[in-house]
C-alpha atoms as a PDB file:
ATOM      1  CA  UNK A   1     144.821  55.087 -85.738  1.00  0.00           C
ATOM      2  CA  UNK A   2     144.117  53.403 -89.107  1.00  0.00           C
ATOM      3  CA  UNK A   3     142.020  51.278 -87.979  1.00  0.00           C
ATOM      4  CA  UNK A   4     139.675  53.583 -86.454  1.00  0.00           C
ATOM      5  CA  UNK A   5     139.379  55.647 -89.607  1.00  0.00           C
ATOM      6  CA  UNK A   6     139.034  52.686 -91.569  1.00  0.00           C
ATOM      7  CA  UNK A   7     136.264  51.744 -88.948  1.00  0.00           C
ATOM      8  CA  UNK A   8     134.384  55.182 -89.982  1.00  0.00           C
ATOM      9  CA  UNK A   9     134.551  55.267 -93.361  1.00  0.00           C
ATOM     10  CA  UNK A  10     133.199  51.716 -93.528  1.00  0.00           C
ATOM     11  CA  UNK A  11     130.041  52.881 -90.895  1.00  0.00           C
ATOM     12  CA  UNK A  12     129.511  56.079 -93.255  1.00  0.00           C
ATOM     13  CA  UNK A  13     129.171  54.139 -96.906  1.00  0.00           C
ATOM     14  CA  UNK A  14     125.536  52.684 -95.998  1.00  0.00           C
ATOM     15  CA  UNK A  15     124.334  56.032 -95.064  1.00  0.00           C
ATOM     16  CA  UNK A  16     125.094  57.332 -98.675  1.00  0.00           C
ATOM     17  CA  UNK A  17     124.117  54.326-100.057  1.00  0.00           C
ATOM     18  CA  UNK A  18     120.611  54.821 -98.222  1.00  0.00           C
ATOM     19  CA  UNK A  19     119.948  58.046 -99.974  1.00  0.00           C
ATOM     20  CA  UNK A  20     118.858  56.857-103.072  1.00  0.00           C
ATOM     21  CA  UNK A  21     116.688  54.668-101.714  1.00  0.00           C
ATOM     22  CA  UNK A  22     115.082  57.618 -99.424  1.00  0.00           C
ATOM     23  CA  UNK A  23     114.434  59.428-102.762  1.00  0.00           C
ATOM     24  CA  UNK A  24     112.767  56.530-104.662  1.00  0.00           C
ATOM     25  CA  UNK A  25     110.435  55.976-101.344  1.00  0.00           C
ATOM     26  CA  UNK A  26     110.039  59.665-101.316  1.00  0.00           C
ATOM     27  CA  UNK A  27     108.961  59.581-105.259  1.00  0.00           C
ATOM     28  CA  UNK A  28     106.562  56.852-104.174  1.00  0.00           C
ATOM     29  CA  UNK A  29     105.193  58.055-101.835  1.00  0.00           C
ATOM     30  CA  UNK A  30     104.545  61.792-103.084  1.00  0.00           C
ATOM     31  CA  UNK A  31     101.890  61.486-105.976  1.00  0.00           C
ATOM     32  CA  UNK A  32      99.414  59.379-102.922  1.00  0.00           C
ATOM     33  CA  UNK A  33      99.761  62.499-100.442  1.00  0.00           C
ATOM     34  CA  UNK A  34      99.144  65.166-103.061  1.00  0.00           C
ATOM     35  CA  UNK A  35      96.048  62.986-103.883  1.00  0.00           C
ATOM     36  CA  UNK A  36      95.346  62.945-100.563  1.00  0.00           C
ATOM     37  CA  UNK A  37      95.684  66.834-100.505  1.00  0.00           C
ATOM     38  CA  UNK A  38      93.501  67.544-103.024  1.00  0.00           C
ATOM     39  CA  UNK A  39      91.113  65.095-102.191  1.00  0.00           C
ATOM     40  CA  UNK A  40      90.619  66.844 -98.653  1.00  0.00           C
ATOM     41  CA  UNK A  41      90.918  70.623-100.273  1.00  0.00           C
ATOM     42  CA  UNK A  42      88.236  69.678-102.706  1.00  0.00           C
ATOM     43  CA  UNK A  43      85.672  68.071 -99.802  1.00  0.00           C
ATOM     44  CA  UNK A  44      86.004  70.762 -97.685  1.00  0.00           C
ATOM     45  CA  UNK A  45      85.641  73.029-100.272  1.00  0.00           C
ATOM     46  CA  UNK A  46      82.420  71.029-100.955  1.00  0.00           C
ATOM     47  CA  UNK A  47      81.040  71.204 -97.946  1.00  0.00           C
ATOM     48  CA  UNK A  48      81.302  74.459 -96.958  1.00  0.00           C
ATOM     49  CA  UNK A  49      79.800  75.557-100.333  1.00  0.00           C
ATOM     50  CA  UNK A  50      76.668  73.294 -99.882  1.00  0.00           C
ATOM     51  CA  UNK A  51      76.531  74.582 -95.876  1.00  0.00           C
ATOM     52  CA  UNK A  52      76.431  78.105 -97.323  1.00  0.00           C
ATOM     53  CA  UNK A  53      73.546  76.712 -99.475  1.00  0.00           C
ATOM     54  CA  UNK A  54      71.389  75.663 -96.609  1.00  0.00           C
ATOM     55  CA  UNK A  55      71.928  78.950 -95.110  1.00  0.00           C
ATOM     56  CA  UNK A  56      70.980  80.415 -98.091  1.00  0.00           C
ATOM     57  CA  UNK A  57      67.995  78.383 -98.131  1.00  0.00           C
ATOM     58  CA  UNK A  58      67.022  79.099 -94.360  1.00  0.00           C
ATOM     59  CA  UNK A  59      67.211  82.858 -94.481  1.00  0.00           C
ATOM     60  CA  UNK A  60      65.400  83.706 -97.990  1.00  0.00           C
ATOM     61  CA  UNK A  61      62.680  81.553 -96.242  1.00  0.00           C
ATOM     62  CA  UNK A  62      62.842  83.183 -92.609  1.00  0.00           C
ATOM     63  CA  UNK A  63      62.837  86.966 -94.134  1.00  0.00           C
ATOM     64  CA  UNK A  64      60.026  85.620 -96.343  1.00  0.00           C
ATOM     65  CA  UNK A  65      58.269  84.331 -93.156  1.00  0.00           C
ATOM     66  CA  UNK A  66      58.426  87.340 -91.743  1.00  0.00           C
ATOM     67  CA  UNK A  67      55.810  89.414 -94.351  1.00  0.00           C
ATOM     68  CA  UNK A  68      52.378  89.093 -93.816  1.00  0.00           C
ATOM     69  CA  UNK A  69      50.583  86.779 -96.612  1.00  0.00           C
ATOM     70  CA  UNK A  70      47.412  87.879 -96.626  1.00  0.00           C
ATOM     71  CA  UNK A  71      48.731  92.207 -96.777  1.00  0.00           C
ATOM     72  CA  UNK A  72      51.867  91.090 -99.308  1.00  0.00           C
ATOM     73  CA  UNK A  73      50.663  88.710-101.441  1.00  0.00           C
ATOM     74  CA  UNK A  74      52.553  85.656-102.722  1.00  0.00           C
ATOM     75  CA  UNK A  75      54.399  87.728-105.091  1.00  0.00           C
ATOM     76  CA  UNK A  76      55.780  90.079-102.635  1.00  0.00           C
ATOM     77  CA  UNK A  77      57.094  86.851-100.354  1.00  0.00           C
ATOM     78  CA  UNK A  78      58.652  85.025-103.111  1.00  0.00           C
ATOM     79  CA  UNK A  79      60.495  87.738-104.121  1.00  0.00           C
ATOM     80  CA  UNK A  80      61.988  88.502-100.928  1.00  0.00           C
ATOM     81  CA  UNK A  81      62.894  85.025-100.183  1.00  0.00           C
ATOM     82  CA  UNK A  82      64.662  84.761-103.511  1.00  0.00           C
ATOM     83  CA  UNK A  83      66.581  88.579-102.839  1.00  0.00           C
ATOM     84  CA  UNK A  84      67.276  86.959 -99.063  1.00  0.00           C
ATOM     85  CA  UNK A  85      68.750  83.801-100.586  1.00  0.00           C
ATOM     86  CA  UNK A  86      70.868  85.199-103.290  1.00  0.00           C
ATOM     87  CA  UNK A  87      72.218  87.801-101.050  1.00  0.00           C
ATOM     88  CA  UNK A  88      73.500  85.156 -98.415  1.00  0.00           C
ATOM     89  CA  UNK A  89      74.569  83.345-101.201  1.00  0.00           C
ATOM     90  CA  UNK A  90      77.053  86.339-103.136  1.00  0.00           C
ATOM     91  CA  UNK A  91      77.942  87.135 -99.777  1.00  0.00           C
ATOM     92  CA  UNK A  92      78.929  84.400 -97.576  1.00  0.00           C
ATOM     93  CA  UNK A  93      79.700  81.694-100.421  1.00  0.00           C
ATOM     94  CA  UNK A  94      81.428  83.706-102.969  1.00  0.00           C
ATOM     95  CA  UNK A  95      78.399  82.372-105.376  1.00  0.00           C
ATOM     96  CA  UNK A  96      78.523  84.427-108.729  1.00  0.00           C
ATOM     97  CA  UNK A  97      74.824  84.216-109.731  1.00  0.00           C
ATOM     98  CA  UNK A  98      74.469  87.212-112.189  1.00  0.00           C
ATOM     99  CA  UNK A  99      73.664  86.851-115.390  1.00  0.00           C
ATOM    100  CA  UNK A 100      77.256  86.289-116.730  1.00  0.00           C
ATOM    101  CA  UNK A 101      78.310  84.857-113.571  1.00  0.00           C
ATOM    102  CA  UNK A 102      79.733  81.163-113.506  1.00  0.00           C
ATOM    103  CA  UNK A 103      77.236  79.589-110.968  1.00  0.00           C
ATOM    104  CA  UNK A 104      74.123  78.956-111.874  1.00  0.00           C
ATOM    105  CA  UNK A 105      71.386  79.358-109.748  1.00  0.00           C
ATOM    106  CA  UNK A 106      67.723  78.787-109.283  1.00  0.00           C
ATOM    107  CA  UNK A 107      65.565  79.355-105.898  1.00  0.00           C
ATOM    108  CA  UNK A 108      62.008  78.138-106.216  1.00  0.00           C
ATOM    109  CA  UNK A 109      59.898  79.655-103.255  1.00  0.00           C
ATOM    110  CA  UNK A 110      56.236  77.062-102.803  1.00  0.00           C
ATOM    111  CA  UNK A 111      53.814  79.027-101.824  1.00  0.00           C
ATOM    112  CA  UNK A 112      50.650  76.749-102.574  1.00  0.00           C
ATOM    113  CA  UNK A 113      50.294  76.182 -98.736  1.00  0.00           C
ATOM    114  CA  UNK A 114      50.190  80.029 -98.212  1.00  0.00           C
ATOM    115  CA  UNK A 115      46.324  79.788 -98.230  1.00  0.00           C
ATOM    116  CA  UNK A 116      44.323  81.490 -95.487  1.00  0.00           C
ATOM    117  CA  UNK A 117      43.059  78.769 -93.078  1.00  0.00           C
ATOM    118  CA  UNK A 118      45.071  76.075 -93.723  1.00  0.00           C
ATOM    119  CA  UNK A 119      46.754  75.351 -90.597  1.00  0.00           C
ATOM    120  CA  UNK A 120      49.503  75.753 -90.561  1.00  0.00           C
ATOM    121  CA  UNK A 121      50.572  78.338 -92.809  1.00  0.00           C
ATOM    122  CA  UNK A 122      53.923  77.436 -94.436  1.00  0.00           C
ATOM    123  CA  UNK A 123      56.580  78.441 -96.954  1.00  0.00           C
ATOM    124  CA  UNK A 124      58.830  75.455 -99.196  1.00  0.00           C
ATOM    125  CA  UNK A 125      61.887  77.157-100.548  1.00  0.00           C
ATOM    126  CA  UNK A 126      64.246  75.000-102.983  1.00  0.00           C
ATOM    127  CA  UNK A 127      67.723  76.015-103.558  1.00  0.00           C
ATOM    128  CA  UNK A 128      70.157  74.686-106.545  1.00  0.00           C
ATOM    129  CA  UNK A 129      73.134  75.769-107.341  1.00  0.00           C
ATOM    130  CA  UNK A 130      76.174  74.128-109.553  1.00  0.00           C
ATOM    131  CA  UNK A 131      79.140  73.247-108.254  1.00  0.00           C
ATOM    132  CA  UNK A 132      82.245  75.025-109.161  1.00  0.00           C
ATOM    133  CA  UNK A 133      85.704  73.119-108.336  1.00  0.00           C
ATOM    134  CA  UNK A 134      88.284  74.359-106.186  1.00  0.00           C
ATOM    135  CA  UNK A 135      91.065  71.999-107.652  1.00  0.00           C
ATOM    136  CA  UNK A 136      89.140  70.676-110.927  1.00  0.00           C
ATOM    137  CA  UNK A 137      90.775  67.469-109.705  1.00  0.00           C
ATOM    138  CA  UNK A 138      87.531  65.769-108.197  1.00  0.00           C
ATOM    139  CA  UNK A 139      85.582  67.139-111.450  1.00  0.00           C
ATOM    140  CA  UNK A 140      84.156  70.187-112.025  1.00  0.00           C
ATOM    141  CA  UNK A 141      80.929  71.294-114.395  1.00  0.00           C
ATOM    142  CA  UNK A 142      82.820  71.633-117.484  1.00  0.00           C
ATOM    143  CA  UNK A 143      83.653  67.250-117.238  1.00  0.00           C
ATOM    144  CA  UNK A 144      82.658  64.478-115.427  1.00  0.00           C
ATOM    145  CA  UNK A 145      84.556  63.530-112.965  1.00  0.00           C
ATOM    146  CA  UNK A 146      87.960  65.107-113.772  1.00  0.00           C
ATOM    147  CA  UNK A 147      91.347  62.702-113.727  1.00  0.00           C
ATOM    148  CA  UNK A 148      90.347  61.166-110.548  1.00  0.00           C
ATOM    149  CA  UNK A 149      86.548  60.191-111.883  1.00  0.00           C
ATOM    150  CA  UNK A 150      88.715  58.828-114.985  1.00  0.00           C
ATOM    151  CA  UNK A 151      91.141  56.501-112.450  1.00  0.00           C
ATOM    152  CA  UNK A 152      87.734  55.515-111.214  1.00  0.00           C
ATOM    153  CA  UNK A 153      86.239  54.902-114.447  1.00  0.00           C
ATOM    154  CA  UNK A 154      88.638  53.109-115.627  1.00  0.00           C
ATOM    155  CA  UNK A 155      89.302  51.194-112.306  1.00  0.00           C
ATOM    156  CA  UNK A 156      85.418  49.979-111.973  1.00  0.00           C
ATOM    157  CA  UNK A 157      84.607  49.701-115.664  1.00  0.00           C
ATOM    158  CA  UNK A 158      81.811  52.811-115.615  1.00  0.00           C
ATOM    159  CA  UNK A 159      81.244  54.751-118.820  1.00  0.00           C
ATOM    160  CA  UNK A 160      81.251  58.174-119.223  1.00  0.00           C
ATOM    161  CA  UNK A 161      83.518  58.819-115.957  1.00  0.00           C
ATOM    162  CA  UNK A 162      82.238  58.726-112.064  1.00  0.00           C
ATOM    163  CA  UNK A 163      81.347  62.157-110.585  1.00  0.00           C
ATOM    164  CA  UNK A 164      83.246  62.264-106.905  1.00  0.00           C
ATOM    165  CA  UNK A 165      81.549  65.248-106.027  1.00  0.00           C
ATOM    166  CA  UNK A 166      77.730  66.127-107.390  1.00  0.00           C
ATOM    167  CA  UNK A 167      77.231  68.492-110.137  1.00  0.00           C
ATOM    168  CA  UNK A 168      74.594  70.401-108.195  1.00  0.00           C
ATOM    169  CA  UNK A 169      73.924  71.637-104.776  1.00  0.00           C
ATOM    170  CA  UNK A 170      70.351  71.278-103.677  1.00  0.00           C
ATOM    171  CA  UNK A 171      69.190  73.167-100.201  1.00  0.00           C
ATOM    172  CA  UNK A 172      65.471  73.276 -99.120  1.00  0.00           C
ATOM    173  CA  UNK A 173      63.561  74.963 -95.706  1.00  0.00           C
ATOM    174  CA  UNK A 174      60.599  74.766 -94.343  1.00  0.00           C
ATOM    175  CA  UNK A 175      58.770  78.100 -92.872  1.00  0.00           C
ATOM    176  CA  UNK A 176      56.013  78.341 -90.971  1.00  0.00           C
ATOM    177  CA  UNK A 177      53.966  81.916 -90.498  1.00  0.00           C
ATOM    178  CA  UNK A 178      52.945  82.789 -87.098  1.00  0.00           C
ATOM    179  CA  UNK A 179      49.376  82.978 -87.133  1.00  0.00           C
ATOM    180  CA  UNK A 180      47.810  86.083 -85.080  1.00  0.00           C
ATOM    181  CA  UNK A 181      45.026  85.543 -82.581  1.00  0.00           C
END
């Protein structure tokens, strides 16, 4: 009988001895996935901002498309693309553009190719807007690159910090008006 319980405590004192290593591996191990984490939060938070951007881009110049330029006048059009753009953007992106707002953004609407009889007609609309970080850990527009640029930075020897993720988001579309016969 003593034997066997000898034979069990003995099999049982590696298995506590193991936990300490488990948490030092665990405590290794942690800080890579949480960079991991954020790394994939941030992207994704990326791209689905810049997607919304395009969108943005495609519908201020597809409502804009839709006026008539020689009846509305270039004014008319540009301002409608710009309304059509900002309004995808507040709504679908969550893009603060007001005048206090935190992004900041600019739609340029071309409308030097609007001329009667140049075939075809189009309409160039430009989109920028600055990024605004989900985690700040990728940077954000307040630094450069946040502490992951910095690791960079200081990993590759670059000066002022490496920016992961651009400042700005830049969207354009192309238009064309359907001509009447």
């Amino acid at each position: 009988m003593r034997t066997t319980i000898d034979r069990l405590l003995r099999a049982s004192r590696p298995r506590r001895a193991r936990r300490g290593a488990e948490f030092v591996e665990f405590a290794i191990i942690f800080p890579i996935y949480l960079i991991l984490f954020f790394g994939i939060m941030e992207y994704s938070w990326y791209f689905y901002q810049r997607s919304v951007a395009i969108e943005a881009a495609r519908v201020g110049c597809r409502v804009a498309t839709q006026l008539d330029p020689d009846v509305d006048g270039a004014t008319a059009i540009q301002d409608a693309a710009t309304d059509a753009a900002l309004e995808v953007l507040a709504n679908d992106g969550g893009f603060d553009c007001g005048d206090e707002g935190v992004h900041s953004c600019a739609v340029a609407i071309d409308t030097t190719n609007m001329i009667p009889g140049s075939t075809p007609r189009r309409l160039i609309c430009g989109l920028s807007v600055n990024y605004v970080s989900l985690t700040g850990y990728l940077g954000s527009s307040d630094d450069v690159g946040g502490p992951a640029g910095e690791i960079a930075s200081d990993r590759w020897g670059a000066s002022g910090g490496i920016r992961l993720i651009p400042e700005f988001i830049q969207a354009n579309a192309t238009s064309i008006f359907e001509e009447d016969d």
